[in-house]
N, C-alpha and C. Protein backbone atom coordinates (compact mmCIF):
# COMPACT_ATOMS: atom_id res chain seq x y z
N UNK A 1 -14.20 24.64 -13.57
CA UNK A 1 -14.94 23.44 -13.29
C UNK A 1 -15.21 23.37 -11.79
N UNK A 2 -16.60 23.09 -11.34
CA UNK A 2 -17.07 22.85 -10.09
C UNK A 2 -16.54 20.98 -9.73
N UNK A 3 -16.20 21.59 -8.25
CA UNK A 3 -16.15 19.74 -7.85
C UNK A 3 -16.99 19.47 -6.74
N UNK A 4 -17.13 18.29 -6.58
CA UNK A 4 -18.37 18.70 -5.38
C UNK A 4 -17.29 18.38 -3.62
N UNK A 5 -18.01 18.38 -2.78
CA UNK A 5 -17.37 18.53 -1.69
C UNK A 5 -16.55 17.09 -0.86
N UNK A 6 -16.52 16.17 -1.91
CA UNK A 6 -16.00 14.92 -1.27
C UNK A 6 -14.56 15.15 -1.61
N UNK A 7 -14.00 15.42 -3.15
CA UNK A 7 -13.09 15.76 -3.72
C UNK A 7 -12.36 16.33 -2.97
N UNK A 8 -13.08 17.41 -3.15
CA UNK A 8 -12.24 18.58 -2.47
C UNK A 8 -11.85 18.40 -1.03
N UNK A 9 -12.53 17.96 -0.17
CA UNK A 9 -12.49 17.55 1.19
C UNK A 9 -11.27 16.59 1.22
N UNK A 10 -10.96 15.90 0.29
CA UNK A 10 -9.72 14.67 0.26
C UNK A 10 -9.07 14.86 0.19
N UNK A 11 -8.73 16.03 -0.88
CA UNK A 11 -7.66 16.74 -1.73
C UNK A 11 -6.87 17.73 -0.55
N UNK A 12 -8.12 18.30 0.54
CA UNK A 12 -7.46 19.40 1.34
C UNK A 12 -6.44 18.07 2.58
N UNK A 13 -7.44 17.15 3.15
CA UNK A 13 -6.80 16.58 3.76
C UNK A 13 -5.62 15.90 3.19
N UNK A 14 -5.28 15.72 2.15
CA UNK A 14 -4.15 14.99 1.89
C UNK A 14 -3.43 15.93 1.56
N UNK A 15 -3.76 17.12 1.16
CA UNK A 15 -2.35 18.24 1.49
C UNK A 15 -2.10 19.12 2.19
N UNK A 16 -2.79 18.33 3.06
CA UNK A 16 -2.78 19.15 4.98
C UNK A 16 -1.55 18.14 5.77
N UNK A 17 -1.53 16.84 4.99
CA UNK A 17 -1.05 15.49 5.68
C UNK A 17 0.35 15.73 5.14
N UNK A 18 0.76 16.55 3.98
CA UNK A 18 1.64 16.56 3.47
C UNK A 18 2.69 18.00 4.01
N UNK A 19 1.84 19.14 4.24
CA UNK A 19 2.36 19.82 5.10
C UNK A 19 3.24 19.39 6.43
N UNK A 20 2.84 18.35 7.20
CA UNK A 20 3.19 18.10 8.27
C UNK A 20 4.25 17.28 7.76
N UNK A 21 4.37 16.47 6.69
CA UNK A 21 5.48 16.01 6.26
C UNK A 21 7.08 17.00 5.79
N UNK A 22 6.24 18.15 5.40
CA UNK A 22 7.24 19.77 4.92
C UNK A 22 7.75 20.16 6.49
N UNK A 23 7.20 19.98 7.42
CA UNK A 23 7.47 20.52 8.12
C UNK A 23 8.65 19.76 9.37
N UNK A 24 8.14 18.64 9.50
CA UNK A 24 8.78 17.31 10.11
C UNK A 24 10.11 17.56 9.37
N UNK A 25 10.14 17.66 8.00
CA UNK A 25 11.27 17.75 7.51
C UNK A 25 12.57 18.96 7.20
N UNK A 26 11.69 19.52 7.48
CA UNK A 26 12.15 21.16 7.65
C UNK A 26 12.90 21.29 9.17
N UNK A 27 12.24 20.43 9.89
CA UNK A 27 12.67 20.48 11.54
C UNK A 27 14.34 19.51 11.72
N UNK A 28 14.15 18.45 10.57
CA UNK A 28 15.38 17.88 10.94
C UNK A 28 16.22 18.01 9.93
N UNK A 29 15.95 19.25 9.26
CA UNK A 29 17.33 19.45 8.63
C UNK A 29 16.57 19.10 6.76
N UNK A 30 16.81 17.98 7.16
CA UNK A 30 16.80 17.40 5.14
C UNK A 30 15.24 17.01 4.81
N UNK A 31 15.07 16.89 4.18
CA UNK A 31 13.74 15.79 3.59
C UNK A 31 14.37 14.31 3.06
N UNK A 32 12.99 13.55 4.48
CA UNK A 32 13.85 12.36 4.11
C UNK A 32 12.72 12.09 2.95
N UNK A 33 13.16 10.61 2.22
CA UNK A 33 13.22 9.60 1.05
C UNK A 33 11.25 9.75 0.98
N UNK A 34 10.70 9.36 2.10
CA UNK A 34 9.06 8.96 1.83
C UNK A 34 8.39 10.42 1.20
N UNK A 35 9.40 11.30 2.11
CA UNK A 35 8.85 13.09 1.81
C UNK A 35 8.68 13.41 0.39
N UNK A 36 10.05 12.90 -0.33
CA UNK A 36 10.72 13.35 -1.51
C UNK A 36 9.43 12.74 -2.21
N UNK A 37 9.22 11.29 -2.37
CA UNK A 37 8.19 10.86 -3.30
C UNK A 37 7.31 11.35 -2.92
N UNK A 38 6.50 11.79 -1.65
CA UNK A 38 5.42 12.18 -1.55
C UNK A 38 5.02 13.63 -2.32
N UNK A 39 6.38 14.63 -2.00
CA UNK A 39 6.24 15.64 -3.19
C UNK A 39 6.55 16.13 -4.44
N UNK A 40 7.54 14.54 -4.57
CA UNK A 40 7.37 14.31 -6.15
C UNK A 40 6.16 14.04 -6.87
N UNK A 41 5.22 12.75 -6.05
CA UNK A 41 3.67 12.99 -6.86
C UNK A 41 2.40 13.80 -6.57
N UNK A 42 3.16 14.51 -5.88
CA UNK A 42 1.76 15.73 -5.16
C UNK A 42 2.38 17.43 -6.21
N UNK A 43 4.01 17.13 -7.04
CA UNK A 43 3.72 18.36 -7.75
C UNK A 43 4.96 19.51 -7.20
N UNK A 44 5.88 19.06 -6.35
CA UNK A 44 6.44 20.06 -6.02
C UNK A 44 7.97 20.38 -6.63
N UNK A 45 7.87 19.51 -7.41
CA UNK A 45 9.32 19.14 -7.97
C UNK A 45 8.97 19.51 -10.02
N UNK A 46 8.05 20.13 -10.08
CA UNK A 46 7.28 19.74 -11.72
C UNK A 46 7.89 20.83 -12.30
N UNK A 47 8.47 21.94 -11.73
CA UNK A 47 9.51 22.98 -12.49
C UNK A 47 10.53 22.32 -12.87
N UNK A 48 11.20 21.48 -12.00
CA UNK A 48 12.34 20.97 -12.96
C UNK A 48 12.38 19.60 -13.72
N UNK A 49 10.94 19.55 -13.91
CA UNK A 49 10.89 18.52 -14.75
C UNK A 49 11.28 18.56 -16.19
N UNK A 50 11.27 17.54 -16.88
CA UNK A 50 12.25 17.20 -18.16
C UNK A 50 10.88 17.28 -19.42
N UNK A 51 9.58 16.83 -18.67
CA UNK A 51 8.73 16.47 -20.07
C UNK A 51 7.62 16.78 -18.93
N UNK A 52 6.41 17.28 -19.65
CA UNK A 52 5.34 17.26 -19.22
C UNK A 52 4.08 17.41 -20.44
N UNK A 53 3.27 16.17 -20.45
CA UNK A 53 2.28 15.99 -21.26
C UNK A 53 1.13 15.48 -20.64
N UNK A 54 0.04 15.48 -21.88
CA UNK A 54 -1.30 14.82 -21.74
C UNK A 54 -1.40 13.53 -22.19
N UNK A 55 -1.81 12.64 -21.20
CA UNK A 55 -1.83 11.54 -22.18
C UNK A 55 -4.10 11.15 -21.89
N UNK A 56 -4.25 10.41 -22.69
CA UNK A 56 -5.83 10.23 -22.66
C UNK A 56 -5.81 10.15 -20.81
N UNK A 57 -6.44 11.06 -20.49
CA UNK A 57 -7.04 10.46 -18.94
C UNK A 57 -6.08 11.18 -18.34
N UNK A 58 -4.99 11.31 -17.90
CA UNK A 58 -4.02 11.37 -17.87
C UNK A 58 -3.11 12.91 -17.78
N UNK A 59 -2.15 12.78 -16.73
CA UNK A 59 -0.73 13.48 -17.36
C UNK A 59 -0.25 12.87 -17.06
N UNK A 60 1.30 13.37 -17.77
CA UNK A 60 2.38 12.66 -17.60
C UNK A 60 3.57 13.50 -17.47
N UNK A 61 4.31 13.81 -16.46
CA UNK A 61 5.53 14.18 -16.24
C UNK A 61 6.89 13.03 -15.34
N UNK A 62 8.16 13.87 -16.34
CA UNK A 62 9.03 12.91 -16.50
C UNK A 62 10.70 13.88 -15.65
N UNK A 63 11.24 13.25 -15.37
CA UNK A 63 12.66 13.74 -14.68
C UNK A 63 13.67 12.76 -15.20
N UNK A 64 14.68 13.14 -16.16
CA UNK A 64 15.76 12.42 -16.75
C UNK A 64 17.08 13.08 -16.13
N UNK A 65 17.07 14.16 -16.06
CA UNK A 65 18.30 15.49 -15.06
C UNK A 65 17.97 15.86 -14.49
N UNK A 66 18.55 15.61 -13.06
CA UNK A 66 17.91 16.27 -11.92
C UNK A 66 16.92 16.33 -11.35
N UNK A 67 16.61 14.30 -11.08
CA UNK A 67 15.50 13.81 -10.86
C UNK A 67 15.47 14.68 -9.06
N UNK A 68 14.47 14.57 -8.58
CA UNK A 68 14.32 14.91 -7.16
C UNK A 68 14.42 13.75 -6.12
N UNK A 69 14.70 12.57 -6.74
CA UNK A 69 14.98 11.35 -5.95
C UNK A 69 16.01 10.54 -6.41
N UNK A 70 16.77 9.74 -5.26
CA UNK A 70 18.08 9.11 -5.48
C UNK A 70 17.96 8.09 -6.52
N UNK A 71 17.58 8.53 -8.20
CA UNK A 71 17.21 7.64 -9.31
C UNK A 71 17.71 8.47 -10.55
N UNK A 72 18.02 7.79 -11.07
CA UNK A 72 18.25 8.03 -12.63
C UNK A 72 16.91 8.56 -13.46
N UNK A 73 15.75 7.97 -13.63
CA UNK A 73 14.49 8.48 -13.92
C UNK A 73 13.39 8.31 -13.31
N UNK A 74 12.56 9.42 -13.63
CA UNK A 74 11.40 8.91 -12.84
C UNK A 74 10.26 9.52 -14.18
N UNK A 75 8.84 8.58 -14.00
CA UNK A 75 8.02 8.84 -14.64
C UNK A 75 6.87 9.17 -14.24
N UNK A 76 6.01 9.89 -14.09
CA UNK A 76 5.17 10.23 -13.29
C UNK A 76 3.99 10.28 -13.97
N UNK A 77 2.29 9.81 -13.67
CA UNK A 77 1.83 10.06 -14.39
C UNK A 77 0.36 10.10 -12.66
N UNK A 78 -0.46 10.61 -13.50
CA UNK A 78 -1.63 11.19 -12.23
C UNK A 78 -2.72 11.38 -12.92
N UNK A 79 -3.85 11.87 -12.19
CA UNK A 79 -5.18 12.47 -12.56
C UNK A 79 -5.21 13.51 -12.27
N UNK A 80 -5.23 14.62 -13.13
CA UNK A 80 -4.92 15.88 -12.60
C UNK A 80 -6.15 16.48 -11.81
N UNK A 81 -7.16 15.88 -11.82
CA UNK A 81 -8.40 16.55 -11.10
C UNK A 81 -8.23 15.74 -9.40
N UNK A 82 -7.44 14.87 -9.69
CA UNK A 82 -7.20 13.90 -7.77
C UNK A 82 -5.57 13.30 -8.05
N UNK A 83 -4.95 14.67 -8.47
CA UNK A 83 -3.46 14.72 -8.09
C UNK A 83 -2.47 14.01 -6.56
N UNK A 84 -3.24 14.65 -5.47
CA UNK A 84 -2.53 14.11 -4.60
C UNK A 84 -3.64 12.63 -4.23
N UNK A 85 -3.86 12.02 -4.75
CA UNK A 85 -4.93 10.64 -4.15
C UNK A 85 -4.31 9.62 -5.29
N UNK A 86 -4.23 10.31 -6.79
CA UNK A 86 -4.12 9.18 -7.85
C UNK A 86 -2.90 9.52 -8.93
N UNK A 87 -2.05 8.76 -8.38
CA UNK A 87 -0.56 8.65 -9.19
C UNK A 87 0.23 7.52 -9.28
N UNK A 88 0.96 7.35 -10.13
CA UNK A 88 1.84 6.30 -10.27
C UNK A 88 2.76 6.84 -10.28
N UNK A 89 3.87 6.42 -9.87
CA UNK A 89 5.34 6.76 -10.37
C UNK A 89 6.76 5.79 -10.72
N UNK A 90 7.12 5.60 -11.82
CA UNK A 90 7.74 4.30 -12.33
C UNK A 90 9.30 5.31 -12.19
N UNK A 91 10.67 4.54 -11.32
CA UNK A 91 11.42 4.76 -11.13
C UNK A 91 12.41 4.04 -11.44
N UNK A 92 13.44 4.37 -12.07
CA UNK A 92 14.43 4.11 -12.75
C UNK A 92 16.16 4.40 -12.26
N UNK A 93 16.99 3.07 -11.82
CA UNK A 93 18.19 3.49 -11.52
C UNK A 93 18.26 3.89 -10.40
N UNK A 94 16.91 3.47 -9.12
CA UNK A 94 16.72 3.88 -8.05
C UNK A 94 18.25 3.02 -7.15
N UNK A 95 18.99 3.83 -6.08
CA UNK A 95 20.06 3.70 -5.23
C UNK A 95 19.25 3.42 -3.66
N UNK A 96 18.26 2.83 -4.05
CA UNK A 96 17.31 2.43 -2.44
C UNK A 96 16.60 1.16 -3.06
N UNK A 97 16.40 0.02 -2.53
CA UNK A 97 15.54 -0.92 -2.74
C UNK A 97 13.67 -0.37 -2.52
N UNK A 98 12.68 -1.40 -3.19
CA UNK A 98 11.87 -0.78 -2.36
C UNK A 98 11.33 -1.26 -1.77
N UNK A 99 11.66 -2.48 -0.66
CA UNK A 99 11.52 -2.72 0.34
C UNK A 99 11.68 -1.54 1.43
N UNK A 100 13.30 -0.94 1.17
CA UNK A 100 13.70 0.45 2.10
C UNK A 100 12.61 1.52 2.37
N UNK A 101 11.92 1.57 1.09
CA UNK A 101 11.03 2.57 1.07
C UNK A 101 9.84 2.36 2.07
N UNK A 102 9.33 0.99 1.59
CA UNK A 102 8.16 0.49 2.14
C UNK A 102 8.48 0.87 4.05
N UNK A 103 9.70 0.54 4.61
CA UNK A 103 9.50 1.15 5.68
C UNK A 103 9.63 -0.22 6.27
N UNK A 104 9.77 -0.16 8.04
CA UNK A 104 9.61 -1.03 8.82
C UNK A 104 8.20 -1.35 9.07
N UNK A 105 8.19 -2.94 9.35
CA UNK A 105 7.17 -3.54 9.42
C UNK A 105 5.72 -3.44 7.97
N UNK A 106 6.15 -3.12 6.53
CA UNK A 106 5.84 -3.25 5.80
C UNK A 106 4.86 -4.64 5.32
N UNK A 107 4.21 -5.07 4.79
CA UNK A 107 3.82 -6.54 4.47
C UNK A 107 3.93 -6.67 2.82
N UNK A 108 4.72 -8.25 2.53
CA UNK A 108 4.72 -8.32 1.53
C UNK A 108 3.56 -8.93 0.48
N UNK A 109 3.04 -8.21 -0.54
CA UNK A 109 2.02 -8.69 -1.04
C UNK A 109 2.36 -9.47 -2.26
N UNK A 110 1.27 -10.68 -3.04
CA UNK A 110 1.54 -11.08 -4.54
C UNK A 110 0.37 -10.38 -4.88
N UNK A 111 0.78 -10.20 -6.46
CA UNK A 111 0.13 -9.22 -7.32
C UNK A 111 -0.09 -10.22 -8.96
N UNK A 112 -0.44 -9.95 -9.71
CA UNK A 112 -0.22 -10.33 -10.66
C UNK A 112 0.66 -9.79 -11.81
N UNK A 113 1.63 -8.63 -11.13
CA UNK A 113 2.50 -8.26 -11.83
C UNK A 113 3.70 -9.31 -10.86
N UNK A 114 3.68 -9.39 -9.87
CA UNK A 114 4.71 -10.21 -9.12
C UNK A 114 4.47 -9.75 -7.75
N UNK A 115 6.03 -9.93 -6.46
CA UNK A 115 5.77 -9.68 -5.35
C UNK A 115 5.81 -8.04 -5.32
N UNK A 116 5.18 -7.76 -4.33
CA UNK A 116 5.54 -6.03 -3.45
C UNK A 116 5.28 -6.00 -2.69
N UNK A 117 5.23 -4.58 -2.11
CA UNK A 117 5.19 -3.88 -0.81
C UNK A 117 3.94 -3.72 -0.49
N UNK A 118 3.45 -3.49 0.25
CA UNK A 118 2.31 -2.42 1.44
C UNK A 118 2.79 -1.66 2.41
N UNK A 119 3.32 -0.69 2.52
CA UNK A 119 3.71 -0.16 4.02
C UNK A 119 2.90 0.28 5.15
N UNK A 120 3.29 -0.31 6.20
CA UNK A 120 2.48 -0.56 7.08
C UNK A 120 1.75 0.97 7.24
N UNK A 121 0.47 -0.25 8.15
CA UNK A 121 -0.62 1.27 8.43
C UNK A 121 0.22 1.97 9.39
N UNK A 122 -0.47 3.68 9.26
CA UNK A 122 -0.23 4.95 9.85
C UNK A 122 1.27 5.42 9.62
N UNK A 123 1.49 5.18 8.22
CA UNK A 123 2.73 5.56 7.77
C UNK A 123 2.28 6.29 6.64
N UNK A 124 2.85 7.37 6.35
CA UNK A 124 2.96 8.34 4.96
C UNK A 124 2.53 7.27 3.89
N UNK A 125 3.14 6.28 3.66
CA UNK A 125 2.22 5.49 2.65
C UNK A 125 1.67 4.69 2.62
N UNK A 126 0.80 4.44 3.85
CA UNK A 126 -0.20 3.27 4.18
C UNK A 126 -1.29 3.40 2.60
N UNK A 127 -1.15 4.19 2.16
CA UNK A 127 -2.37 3.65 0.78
C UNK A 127 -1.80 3.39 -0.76
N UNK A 128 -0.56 3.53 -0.48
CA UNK A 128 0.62 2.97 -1.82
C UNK A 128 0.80 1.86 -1.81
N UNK A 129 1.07 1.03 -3.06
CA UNK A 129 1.54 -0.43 -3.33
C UNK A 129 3.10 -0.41 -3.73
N UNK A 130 4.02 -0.70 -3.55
CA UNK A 130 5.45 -0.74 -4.13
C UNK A 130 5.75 -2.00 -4.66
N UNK A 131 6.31 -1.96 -6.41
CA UNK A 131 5.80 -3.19 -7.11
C UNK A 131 7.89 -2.94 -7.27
N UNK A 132 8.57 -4.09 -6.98
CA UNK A 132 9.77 -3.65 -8.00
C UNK A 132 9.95 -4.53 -9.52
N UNK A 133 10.39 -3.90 -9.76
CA UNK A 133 10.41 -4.37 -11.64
C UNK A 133 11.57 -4.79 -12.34
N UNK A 134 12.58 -4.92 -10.97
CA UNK A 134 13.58 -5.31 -12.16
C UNK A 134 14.67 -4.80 -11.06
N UNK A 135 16.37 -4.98 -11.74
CA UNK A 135 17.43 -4.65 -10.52
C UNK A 135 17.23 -3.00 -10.30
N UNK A 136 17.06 -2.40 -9.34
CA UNK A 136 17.08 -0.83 -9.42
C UNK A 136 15.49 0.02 -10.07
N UNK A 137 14.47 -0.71 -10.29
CA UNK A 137 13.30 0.22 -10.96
C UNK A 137 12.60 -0.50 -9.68
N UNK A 138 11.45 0.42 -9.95
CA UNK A 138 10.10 -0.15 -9.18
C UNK A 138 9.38 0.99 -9.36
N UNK A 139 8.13 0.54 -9.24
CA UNK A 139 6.13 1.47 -9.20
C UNK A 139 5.77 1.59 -8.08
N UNK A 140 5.48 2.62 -7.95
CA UNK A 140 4.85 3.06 -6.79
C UNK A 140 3.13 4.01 -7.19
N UNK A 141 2.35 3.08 -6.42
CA UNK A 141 1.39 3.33 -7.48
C UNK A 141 -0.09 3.37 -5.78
N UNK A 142 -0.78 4.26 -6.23
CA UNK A 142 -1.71 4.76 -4.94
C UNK A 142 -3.02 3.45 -5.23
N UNK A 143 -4.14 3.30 -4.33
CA UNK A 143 -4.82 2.60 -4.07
C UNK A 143 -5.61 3.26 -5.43
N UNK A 144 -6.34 4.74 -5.38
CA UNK A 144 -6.85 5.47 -6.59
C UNK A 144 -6.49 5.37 -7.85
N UNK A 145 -5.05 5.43 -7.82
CA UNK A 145 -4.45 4.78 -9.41
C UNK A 145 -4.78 3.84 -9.90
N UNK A 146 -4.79 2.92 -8.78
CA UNK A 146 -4.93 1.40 -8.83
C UNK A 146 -6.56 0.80 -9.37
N UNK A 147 -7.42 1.52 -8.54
CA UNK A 147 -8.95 1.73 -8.52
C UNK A 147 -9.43 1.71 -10.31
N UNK A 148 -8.44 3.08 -10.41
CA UNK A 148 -9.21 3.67 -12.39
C UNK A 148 -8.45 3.02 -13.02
N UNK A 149 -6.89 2.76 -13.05
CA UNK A 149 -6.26 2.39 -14.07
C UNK A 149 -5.46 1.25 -13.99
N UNK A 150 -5.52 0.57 -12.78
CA UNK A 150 -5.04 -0.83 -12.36
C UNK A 150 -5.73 -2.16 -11.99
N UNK A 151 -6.90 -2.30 -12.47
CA UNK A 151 -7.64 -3.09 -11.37
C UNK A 151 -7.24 -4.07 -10.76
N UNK A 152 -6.35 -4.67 -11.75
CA UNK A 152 -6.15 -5.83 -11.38
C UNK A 152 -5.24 -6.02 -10.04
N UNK A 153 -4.56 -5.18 -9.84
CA UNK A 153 -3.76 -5.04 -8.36
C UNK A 153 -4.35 -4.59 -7.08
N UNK A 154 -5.89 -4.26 -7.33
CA UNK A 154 -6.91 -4.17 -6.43
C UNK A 154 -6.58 -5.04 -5.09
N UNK A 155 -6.46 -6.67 -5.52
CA UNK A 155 -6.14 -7.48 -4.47
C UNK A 155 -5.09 -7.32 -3.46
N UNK A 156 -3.92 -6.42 -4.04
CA UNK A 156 -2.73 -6.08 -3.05
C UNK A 156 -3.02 -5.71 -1.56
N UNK A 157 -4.07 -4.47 -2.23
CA UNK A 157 -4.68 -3.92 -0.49
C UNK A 157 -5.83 -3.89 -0.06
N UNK A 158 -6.20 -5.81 -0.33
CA UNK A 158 -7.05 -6.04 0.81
C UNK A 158 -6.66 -6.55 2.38
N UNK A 159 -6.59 -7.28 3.28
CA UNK A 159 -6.45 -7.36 4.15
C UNK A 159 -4.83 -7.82 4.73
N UNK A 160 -4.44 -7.42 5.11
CA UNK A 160 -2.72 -7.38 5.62
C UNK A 160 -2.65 -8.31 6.37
C-alpha cells in the first residue's frame, strides 16, 4: 500500500522524536516511565506481548505477564497505518498515579468521561490526554485516537 507524503512525513518525525528518547535513556542508565509508554505504544515491547489481534479499524495488543510498565495490565490498541500518532492504552494495577506521569506543570482538564491530565507543552507527551479510571487504572489516549475514535474528548486539548 502507497501512503502519500504527509503520513509518512509524521510517522518519520515521530520516530525520530522517539529515538532521542532511546537515547536520553540509554545515556542515563534506565528508561525512565514517559520512555517506557512511549515504546510501549510505538511497538517495541509487542514480542512479549500476551494477545495480539484485529479488531474492526483497529489492533489490539495486550500484556498480562511481563507487562513493560510498572502495571499489572496493559491494553493497547492503535491504527496500524498511524501507529506512532494514534493509540490508546488502558492500564491496569498501575504503581504510579497519572498525575506522576503527566509530569510537572501538567494542566488539569474535564472531559466527559471525568477529570485528567494534559502534560505540559514540549514534553514527550504534550499531544496525550491522561484520563484515570478508577484506584490504580487510567487511559492514555493521543490527540489522533481521540480525533477517529474519541470525539467526544476532543475538548480536553483545546486551549490550556
Amino acid at each position: 500500500m502507497r501512503t502519500g507524503p504527509v503520513p509518512t512525513l509524521l510517522a518519520a518525525l515521530a520516530l525520530s522524536s522517539l529515538a532521542g528518547c532511546r537515547k536520553a535513556a540509554q545515556n542515563g542508565g534506565s528508561e525512565d516511565l514517559v520512555s517506557k509508554v512511549l515504546f510501549t505504544a510505538t511497538g517495541a515491547y509487542d514480542a512479549q506481548a500476551n494477545l495480539k489481534q484485529r479488531i474492526p479499524g483497529l489492533r489490539r495488543t495486550a500484556w498480562t505477564t511481563r507487562p513493560p510498565l510498572p502495571v499489572q495490565k496493559i491494553v493497547l490498541q492503535y491504527d496500524s497505518d498511524a501507529r506512532p500518532l494514534a493509540w490508546f492504552l488502558n492500564l491496569s494495577g498501575a504503581q504510579f498515579t497519572a498525575r506522576a506521569l503527566a509530569g510537572e506543570g501538567a494542566a488539569q482538564v474535564n472531559t466527559p468521561q471525568g477529570q485528567g491530565w494534559r502534560p505540559a507543552k514540549g514534553t514527550r507527551l504534550e499531544d496525550v490526554l491522561i484520563l484515570p479510571t478508577g484506584q490504580d487504572r487510567m487511559n492514555i489516549l493521543t490527540r489522533a485516537y481521540v480525533t477517529q475514535h474519541q470525539p467526544a474528548l476532543l475538548g480536553a486539548f483545546g486551549r490550556r
